[in-house]
Each structure stands twice: as structure tokens, then as C-alpha cells.
PDB file of N, CA and C in Angstrom:
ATOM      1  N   UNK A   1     -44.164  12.080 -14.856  1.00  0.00           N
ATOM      2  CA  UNK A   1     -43.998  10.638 -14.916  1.00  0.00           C
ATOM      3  C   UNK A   1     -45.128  10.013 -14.109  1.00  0.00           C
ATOM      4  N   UNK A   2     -45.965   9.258 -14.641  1.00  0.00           N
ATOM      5  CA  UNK A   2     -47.397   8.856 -14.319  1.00  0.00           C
ATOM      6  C   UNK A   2     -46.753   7.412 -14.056  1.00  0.00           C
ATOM      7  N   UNK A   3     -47.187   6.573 -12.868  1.00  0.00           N
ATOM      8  CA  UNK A   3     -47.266   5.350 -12.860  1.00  0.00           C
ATOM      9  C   UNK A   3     -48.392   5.069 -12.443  1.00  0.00           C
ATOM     10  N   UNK A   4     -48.525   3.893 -13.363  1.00  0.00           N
ATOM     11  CA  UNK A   4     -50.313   2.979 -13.041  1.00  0.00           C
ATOM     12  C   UNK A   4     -49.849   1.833 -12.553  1.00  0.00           C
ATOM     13  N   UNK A   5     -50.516   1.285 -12.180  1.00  0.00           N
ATOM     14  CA  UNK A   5     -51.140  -0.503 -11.355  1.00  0.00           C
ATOM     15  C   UNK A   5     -50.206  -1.260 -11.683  1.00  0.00           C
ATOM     16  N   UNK A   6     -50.272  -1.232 -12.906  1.00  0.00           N
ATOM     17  CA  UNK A   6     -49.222  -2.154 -13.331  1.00  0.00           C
ATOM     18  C   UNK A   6     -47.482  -1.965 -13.769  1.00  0.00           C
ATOM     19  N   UNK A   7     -47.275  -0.800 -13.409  1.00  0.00           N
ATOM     20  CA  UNK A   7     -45.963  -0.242 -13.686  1.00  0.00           C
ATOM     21  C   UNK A   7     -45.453  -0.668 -11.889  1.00  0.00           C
ATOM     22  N   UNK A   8     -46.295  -0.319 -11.181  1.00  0.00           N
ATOM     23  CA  UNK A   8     -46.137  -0.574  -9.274  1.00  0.00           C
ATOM     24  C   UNK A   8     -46.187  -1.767  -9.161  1.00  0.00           C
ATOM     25  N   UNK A   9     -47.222  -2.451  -9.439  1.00  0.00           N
ATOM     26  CA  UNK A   9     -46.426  -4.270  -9.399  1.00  0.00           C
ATOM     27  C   UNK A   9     -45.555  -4.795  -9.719  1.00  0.00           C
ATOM     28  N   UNK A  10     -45.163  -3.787 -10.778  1.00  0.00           N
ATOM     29  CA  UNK A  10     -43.971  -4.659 -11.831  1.00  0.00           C
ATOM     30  C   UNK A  10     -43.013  -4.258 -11.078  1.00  0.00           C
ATOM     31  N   UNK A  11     -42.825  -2.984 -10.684  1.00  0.00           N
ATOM     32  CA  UNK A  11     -41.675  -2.785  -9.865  1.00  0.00           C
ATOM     33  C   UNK A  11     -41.281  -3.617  -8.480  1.00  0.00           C
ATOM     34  N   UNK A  12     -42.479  -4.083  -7.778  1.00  0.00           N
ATOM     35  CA  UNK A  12     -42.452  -4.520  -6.240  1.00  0.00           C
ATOM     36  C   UNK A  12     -42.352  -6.149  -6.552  1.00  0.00           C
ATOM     37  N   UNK A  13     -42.356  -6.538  -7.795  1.00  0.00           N
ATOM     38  CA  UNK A  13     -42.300  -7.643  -8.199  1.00  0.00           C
ATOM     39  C   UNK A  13     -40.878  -7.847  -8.256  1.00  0.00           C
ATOM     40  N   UNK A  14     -40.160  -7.119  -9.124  1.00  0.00           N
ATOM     41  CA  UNK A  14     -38.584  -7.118  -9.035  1.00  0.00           C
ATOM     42  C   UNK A  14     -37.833  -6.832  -7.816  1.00  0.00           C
ATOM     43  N   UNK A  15     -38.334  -6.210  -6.824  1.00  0.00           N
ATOM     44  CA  UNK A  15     -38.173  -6.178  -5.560  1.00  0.00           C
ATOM     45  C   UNK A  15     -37.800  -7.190  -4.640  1.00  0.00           C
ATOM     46  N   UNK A  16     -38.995  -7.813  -4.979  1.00  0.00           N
ATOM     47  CA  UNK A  16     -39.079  -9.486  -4.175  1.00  0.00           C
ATOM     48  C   UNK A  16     -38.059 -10.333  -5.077  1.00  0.00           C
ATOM     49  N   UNK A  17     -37.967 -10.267  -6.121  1.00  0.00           N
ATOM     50  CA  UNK A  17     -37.166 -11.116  -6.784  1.00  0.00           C
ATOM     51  C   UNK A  17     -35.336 -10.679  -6.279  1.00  0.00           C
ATOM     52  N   UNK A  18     -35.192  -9.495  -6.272  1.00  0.00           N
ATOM     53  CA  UNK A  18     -33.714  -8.670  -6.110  1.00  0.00           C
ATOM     54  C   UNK A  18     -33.307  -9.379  -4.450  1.00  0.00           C
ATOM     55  N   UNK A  19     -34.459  -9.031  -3.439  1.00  0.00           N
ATOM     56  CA  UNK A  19     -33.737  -8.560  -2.321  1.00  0.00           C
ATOM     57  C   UNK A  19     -34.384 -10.079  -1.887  1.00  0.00           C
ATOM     58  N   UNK A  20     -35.600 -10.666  -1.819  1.00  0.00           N
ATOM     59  CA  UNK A  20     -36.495 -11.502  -1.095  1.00  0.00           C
ATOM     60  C   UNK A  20     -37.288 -11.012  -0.594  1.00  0.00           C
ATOM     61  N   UNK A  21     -38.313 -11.505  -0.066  1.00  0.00           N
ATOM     62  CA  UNK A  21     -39.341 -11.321   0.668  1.00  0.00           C
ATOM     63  C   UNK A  21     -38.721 -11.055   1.722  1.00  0.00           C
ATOM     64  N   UNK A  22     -37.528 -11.576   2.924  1.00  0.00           N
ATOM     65  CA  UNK A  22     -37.500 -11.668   4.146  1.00  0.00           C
ATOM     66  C   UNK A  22     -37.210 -10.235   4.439  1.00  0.00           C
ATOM     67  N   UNK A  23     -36.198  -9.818   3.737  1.00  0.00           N
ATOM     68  CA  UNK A  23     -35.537  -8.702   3.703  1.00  0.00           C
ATOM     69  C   UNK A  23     -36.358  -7.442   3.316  1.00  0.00           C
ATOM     70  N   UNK A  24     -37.455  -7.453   2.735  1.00  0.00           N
ATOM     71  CA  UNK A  24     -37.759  -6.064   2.137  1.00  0.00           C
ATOM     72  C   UNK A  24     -38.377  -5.456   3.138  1.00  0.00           C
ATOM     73  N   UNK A  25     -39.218  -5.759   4.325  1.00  0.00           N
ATOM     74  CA  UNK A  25     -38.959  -4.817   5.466  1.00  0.00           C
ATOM     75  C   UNK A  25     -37.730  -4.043   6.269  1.00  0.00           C
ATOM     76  N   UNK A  26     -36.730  -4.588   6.291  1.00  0.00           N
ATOM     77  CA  UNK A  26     -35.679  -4.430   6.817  1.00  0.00           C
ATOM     78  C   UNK A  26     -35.594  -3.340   5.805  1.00  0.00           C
ATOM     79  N   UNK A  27     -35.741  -2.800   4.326  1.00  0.00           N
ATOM     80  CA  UNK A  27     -35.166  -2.607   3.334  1.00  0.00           C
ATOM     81  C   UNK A  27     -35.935  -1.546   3.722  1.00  0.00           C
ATOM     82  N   UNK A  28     -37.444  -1.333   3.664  1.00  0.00           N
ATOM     83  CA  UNK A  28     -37.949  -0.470   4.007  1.00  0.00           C
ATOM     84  C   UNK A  28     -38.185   0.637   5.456  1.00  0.00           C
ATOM     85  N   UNK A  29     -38.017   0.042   6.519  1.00  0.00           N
ATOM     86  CA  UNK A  29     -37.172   0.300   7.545  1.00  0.00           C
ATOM     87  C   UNK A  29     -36.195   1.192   6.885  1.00  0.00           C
ATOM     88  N   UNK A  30     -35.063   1.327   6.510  1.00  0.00           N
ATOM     89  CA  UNK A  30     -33.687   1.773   6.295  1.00  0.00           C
ATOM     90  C   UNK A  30     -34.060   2.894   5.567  1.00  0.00           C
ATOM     91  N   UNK A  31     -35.116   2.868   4.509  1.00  0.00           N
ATOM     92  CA  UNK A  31     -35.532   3.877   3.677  1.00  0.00           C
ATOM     93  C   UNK A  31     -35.793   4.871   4.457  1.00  0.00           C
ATOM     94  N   UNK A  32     -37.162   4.594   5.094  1.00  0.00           N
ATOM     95  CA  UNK A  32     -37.821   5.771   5.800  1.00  0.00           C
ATOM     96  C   UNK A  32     -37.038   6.632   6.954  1.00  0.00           C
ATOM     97  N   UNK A  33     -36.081   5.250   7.866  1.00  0.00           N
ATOM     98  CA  UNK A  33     -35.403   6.026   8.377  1.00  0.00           C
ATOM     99  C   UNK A  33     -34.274   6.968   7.522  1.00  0.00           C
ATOM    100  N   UNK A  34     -33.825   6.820   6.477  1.00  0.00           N
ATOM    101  CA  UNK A  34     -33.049   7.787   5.814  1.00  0.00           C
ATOM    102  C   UNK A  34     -34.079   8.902   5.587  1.00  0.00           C
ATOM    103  N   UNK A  35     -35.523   8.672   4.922  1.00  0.00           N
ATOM    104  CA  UNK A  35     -35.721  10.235   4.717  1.00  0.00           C
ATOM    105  C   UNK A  35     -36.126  10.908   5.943  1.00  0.00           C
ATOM    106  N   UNK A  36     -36.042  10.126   6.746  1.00  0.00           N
ATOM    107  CA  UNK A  36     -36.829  10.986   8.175  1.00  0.00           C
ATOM    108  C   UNK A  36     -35.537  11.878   8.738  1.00  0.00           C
ATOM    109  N   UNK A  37     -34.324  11.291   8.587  1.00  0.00           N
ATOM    110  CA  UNK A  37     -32.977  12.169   8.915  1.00  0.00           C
ATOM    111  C   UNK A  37     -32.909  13.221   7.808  1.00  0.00           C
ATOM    112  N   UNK A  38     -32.963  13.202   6.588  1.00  0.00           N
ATOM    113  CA  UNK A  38     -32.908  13.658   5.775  1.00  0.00           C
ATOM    114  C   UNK A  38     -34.044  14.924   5.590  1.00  0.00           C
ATOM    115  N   UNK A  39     -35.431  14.759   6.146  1.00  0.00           N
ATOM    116  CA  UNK A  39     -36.065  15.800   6.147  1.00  0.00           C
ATOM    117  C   UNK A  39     -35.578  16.503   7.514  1.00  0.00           C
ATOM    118  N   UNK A  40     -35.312  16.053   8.589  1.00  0.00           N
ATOM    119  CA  UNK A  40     -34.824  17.101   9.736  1.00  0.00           C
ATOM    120  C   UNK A  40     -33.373  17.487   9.411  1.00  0.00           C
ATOM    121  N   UNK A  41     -32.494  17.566   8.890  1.00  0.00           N
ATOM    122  CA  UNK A  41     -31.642  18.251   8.710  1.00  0.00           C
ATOM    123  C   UNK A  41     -31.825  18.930   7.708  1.00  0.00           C
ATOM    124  N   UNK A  42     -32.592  18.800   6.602  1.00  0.00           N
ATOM    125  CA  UNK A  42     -33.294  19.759   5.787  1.00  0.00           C
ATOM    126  C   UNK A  42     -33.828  21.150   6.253  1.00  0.00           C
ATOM    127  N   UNK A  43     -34.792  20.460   7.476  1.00  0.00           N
ATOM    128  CA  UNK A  43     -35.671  21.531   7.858  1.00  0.00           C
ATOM    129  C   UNK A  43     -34.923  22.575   8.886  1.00  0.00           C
ATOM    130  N   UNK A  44     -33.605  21.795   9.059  1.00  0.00           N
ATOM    131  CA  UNK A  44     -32.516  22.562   9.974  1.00  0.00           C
ATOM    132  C   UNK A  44     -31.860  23.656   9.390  1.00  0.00           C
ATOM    133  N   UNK A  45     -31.849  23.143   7.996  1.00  0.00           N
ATOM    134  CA  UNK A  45     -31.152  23.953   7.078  1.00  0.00           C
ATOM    135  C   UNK A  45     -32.352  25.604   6.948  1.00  0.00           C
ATOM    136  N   UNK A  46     -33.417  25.061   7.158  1.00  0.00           N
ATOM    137  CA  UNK A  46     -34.063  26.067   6.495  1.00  0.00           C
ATOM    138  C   UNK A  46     -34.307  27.165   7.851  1.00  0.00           C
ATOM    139  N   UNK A  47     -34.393  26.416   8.668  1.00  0.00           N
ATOM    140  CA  UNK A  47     -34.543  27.275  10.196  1.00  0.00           C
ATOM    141  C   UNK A  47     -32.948  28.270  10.723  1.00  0.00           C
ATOM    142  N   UNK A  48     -32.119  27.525  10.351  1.00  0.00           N
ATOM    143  CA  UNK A  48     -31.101  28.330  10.221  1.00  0.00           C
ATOM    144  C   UNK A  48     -31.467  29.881   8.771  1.00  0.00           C
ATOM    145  N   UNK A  49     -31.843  29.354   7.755  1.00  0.00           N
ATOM    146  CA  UNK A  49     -31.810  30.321   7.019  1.00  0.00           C
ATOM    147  C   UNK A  49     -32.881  31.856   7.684  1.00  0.00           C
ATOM    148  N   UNK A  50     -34.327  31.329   8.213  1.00  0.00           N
ATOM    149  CA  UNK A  50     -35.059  32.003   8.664  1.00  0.00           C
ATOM    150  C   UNK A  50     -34.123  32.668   9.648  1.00  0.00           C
ATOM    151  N   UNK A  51     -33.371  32.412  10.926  1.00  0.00           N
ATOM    152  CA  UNK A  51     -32.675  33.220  12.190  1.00  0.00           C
ATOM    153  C   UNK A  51     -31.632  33.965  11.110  1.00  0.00           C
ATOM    154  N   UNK A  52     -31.327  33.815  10.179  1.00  0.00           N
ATOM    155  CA  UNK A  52     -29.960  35.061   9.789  1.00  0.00           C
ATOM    156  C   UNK A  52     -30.414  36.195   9.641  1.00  0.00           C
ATOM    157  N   UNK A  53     -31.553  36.828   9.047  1.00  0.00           N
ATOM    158  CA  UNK A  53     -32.381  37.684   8.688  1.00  0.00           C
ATOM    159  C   UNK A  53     -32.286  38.349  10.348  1.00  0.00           C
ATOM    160  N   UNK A  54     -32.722  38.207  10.709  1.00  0.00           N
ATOM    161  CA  UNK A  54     -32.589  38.685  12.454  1.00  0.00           C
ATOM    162  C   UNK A  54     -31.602  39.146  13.201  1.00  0.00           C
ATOM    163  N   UNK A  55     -30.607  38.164  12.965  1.00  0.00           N
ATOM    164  CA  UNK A  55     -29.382  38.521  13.244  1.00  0.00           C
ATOM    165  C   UNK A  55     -28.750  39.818  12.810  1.00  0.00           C
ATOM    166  N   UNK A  56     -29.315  39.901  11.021  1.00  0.00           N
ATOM    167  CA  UNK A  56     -28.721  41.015  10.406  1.00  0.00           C
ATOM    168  C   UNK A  56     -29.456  42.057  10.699  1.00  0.00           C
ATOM    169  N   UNK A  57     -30.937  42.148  11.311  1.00  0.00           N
ATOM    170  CA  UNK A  57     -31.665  43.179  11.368  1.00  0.00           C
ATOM    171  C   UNK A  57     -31.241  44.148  12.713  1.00  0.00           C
ATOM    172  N   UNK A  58     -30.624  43.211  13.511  1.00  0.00           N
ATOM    173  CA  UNK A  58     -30.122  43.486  14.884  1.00  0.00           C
ATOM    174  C   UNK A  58     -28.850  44.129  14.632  1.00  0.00           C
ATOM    175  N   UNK A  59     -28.246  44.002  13.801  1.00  0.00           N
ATOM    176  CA  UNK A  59     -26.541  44.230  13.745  1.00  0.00           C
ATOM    177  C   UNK A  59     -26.884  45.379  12.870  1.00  0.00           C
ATOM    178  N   UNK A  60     -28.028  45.918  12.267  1.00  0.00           N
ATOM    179  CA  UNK A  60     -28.540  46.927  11.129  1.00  0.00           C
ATOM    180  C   UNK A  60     -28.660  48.303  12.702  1.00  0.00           C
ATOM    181  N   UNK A  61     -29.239  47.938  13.766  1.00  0.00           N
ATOM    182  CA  UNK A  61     -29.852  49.265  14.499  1.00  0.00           C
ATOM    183  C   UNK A  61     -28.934  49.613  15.181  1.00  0.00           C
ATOM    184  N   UNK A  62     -29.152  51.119  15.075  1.00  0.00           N
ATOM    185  CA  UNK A  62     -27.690  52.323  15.762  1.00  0.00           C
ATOM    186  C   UNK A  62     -27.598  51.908  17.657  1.00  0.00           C
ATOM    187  N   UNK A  63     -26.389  51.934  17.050  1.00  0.00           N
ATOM    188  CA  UNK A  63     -25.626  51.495  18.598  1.00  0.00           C
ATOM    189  C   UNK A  63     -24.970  52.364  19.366  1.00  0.00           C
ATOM    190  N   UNK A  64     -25.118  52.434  20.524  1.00  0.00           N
ATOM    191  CA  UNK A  64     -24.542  53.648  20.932  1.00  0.00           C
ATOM    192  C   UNK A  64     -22.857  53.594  21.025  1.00  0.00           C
ATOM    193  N   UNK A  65     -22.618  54.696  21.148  1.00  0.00           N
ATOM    194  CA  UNK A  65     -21.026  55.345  20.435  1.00  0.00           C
ATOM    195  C   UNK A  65     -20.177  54.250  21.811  1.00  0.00           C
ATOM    196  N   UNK A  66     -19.635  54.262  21.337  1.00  0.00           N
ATOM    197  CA  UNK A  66     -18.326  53.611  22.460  1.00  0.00           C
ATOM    198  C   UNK A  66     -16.838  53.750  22.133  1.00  0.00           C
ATOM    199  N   UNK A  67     -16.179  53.278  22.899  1.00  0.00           N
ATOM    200  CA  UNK A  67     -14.360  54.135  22.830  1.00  0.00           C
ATOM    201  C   UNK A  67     -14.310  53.031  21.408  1.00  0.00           C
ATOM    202  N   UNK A  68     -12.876  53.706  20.620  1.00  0.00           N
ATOM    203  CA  UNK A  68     -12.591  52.466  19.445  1.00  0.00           C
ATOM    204  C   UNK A  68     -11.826  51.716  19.767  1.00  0.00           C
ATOM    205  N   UNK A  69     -12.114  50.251  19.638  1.00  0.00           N
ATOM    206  CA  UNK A  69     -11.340  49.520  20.099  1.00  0.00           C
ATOM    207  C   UNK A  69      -9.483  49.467  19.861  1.00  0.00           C
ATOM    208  N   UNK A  70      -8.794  48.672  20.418  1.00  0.00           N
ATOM    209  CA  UNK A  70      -7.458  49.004  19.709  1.00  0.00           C
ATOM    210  C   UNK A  70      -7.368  48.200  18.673  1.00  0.00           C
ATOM    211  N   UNK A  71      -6.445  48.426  18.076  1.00  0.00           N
ATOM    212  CA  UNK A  71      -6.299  47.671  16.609  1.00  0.00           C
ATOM    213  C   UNK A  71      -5.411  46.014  16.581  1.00  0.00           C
ATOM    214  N   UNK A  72      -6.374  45.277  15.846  1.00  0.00           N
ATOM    215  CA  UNK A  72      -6.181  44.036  15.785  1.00  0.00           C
ATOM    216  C   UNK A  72      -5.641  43.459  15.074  1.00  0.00           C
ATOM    217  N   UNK A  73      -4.454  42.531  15.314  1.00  0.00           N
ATOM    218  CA  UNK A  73      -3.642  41.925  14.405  1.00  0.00           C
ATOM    219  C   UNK A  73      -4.581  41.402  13.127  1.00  0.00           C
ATOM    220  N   UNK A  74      -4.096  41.127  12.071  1.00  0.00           N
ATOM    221  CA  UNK A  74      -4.418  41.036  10.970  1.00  0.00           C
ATOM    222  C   UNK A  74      -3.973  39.068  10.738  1.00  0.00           C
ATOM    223  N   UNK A  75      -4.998  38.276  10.874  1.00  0.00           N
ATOM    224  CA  UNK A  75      -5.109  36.843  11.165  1.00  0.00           C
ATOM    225  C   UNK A  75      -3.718  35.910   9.459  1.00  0.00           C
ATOM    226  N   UNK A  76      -2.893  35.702  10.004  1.00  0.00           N
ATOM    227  CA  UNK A  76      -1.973  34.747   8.889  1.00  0.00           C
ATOM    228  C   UNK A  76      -3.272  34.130   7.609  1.00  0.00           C
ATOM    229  N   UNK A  77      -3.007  34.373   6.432  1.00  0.00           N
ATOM    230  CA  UNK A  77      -3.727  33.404   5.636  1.00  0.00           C
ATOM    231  C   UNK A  77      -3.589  32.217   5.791  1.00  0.00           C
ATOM    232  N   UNK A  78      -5.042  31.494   5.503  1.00  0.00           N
ATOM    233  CA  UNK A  78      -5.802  30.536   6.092  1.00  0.00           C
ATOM    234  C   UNK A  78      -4.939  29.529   4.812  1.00  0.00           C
ATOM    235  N   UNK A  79      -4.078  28.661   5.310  1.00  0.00           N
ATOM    236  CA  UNK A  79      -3.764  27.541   4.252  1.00  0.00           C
ATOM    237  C   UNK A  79      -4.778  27.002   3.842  1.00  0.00           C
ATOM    238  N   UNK A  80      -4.096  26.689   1.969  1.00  0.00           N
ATOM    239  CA  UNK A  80      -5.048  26.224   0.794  1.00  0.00           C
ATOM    240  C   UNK A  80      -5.772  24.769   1.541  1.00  0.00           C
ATOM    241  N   UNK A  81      -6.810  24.310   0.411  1.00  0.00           N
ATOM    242  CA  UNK A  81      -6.895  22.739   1.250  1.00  0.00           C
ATOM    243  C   UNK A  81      -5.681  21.947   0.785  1.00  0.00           C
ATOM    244  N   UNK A  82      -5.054  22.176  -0.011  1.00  0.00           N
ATOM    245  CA  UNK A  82      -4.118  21.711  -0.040  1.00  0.00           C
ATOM    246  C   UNK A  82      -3.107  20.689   0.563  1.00  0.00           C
ATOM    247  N   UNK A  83      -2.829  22.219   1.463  1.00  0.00           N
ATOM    248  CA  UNK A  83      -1.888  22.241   2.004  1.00  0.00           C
ATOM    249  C   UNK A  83      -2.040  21.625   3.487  1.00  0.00           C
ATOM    250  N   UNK A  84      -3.422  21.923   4.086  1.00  0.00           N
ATOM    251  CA  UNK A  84      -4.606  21.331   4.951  1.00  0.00           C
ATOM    252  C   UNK A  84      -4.382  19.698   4.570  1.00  0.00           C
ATOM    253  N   UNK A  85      -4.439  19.254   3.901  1.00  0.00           N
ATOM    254  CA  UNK A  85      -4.375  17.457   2.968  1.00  0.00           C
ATOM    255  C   UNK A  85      -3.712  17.162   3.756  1.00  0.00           C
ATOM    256  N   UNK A  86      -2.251  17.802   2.956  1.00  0.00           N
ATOM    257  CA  UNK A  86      -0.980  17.873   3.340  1.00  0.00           C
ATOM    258  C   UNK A  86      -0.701  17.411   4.905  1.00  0.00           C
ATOM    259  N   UNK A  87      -0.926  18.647   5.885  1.00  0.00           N
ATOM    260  CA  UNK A  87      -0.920  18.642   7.452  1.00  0.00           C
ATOM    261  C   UNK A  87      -1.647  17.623   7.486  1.00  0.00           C
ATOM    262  N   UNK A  88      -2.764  17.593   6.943  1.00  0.00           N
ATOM    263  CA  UNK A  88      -3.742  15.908   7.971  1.00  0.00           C
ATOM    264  C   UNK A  88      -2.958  14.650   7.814  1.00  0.00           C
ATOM    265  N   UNK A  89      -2.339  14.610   6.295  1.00  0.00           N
ATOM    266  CA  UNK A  89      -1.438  13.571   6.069  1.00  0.00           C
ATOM    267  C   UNK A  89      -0.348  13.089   7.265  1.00  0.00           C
ATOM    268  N   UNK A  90       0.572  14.102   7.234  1.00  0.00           N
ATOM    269  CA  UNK A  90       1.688  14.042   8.077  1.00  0.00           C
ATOM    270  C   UNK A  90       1.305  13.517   9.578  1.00  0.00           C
ATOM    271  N   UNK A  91       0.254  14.037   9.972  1.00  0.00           N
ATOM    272  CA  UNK A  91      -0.397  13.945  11.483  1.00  0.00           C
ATOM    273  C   UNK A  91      -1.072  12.292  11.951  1.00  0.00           C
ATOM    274  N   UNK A  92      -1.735  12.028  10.192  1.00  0.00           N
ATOM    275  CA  UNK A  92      -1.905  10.458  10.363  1.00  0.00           C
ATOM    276  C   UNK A  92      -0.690   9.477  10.395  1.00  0.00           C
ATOM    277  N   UNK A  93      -0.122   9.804   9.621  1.00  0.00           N
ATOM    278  CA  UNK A  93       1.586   9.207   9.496  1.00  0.00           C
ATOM    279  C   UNK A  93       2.172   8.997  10.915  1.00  0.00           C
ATOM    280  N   UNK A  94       2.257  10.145  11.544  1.00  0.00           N
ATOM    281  CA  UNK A  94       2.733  10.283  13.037  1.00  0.00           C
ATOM    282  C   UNK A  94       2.086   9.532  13.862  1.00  0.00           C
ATOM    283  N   UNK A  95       0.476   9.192  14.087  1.00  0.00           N
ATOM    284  CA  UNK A  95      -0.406   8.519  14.860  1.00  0.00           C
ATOM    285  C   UNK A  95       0.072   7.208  15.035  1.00  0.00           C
ATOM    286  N   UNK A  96       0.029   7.044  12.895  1.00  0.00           N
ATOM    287  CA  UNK A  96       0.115   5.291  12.584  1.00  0.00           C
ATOM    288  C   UNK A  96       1.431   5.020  13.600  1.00  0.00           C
ATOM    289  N   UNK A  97       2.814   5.380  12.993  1.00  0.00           N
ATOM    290  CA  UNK A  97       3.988   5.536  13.765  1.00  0.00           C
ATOM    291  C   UNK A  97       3.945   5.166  14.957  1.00  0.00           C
ATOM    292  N   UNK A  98       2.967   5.939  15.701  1.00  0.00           N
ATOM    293  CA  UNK A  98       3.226   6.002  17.330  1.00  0.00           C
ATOM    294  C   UNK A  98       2.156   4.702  17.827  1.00  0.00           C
ATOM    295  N   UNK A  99       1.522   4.755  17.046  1.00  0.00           N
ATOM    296  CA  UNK A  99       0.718   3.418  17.603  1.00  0.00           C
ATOM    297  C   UNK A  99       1.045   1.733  17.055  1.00  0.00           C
ATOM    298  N   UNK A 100       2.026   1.524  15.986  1.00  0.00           N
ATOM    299  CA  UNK A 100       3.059   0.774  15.527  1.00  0.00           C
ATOM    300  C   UNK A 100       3.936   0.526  16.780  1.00  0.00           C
ATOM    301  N   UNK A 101       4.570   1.752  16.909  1.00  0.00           N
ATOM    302  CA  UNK A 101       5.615   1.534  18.499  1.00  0.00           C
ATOM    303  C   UNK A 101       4.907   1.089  19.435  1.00  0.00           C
ATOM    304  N   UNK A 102       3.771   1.515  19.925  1.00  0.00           N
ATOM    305  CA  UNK A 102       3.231   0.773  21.092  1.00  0.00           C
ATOM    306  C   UNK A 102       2.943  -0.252  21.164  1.00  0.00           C
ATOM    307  N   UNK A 103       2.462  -1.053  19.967  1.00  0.00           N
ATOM    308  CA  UNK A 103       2.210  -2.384  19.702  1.00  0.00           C
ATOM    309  C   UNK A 103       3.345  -2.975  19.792  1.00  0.00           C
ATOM    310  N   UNK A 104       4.748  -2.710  19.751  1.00  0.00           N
ATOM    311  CA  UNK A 104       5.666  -3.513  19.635  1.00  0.00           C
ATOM    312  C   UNK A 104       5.829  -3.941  20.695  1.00  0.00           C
ATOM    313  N   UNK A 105       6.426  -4.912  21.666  1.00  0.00           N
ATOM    314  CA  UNK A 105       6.957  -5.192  23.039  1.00  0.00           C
ATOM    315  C   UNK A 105       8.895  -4.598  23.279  1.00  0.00           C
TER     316      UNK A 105
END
């Protein structure tokens, strides 16, 4: 998708017409700061990906022998989100509730 001279005026033309003149700094402001968050949590993403490799290369080399640990309960299944909804529901319900009563005299 090629834009020329006049496809970029036409656009910054509707610009000024949409938002105003006063505003389209402000507008632009807001932009850049979005991609500037947007490329560092990007690049967070990717720096995390680079350290796993490491992690696994470390957890790859022979370790020396040690006693076996004792045996570990086996963790309850992790409720659906569901059911997760569910619990957050009830818990807001209870908040609203309790902060209803306090407001009362």
C-alpha cells in the first residue's frame, strides 16, 4: 500500500476537519505515547522469551544425587473459569453488601 502527497494531505486534511486544529497535538501526544508503551512491553515480551532458553539449559545439566524428597500431596483441581466468574461474583456481591451497610447510619 503506496501512499503519495496527495493521499497524506487528504488524510491530515480530514484530520483537521474530524478533531480541529487545537486538539490534534494532544491527539498526537496520546499516539506516540501509546506506541512507546506498546513497543516496551513488546520488547519485554521478547526478553522474557530470550531468558527461558537458559533457564532450560540450566535445569538440562547433571545434578548431583541427593536424598528423594518425600512425597507431595497431589494439588485439588484448579476450578474452571467458570466457576472462578462464579467466586468473583459472589465476593463482589458481599463487598457491595458490606459497603451498602456502612453507608447506612
Amino acid at each position: 500500500m503506496n501512499l503519495g502527497a496527495p493521499e497524506i494531505i487528504l488524510i491530515l486534511v480530514a484530520l483537521v476537519l474530524l478533531f480541529g486544529a487545537k486538539k490534534l497535538p494532544d491527539l498526537a501526544r496520546g499516539v506516540g505515547r501509546s506506541l512507546r508503551i506498546f513497543k516496551a512491553e513488546t520488547s519485554k515480551l521478547n526478553d522474557d522469551d530470550d531468558e527461558k532458553p537458559t533457564v532450560v539449559q540450566a535445569q538440562a545439566e547433571p545434578q548431583p544425587q541427593a536424598q528423594p524428597a518425600p512425597p507431595q500431596q497431589i494439588p485439588a483441581a484448579a476450578p474452571s473459569a467458570e466457576e472462578q466468574a462464579r467466586q468473583l461474583e459472589e465476593q463482589a456481591a458481599r463487598l457491595r453488601a458490606t459497603a451498602q451497610a456502612d453507608k447506612r447510619p
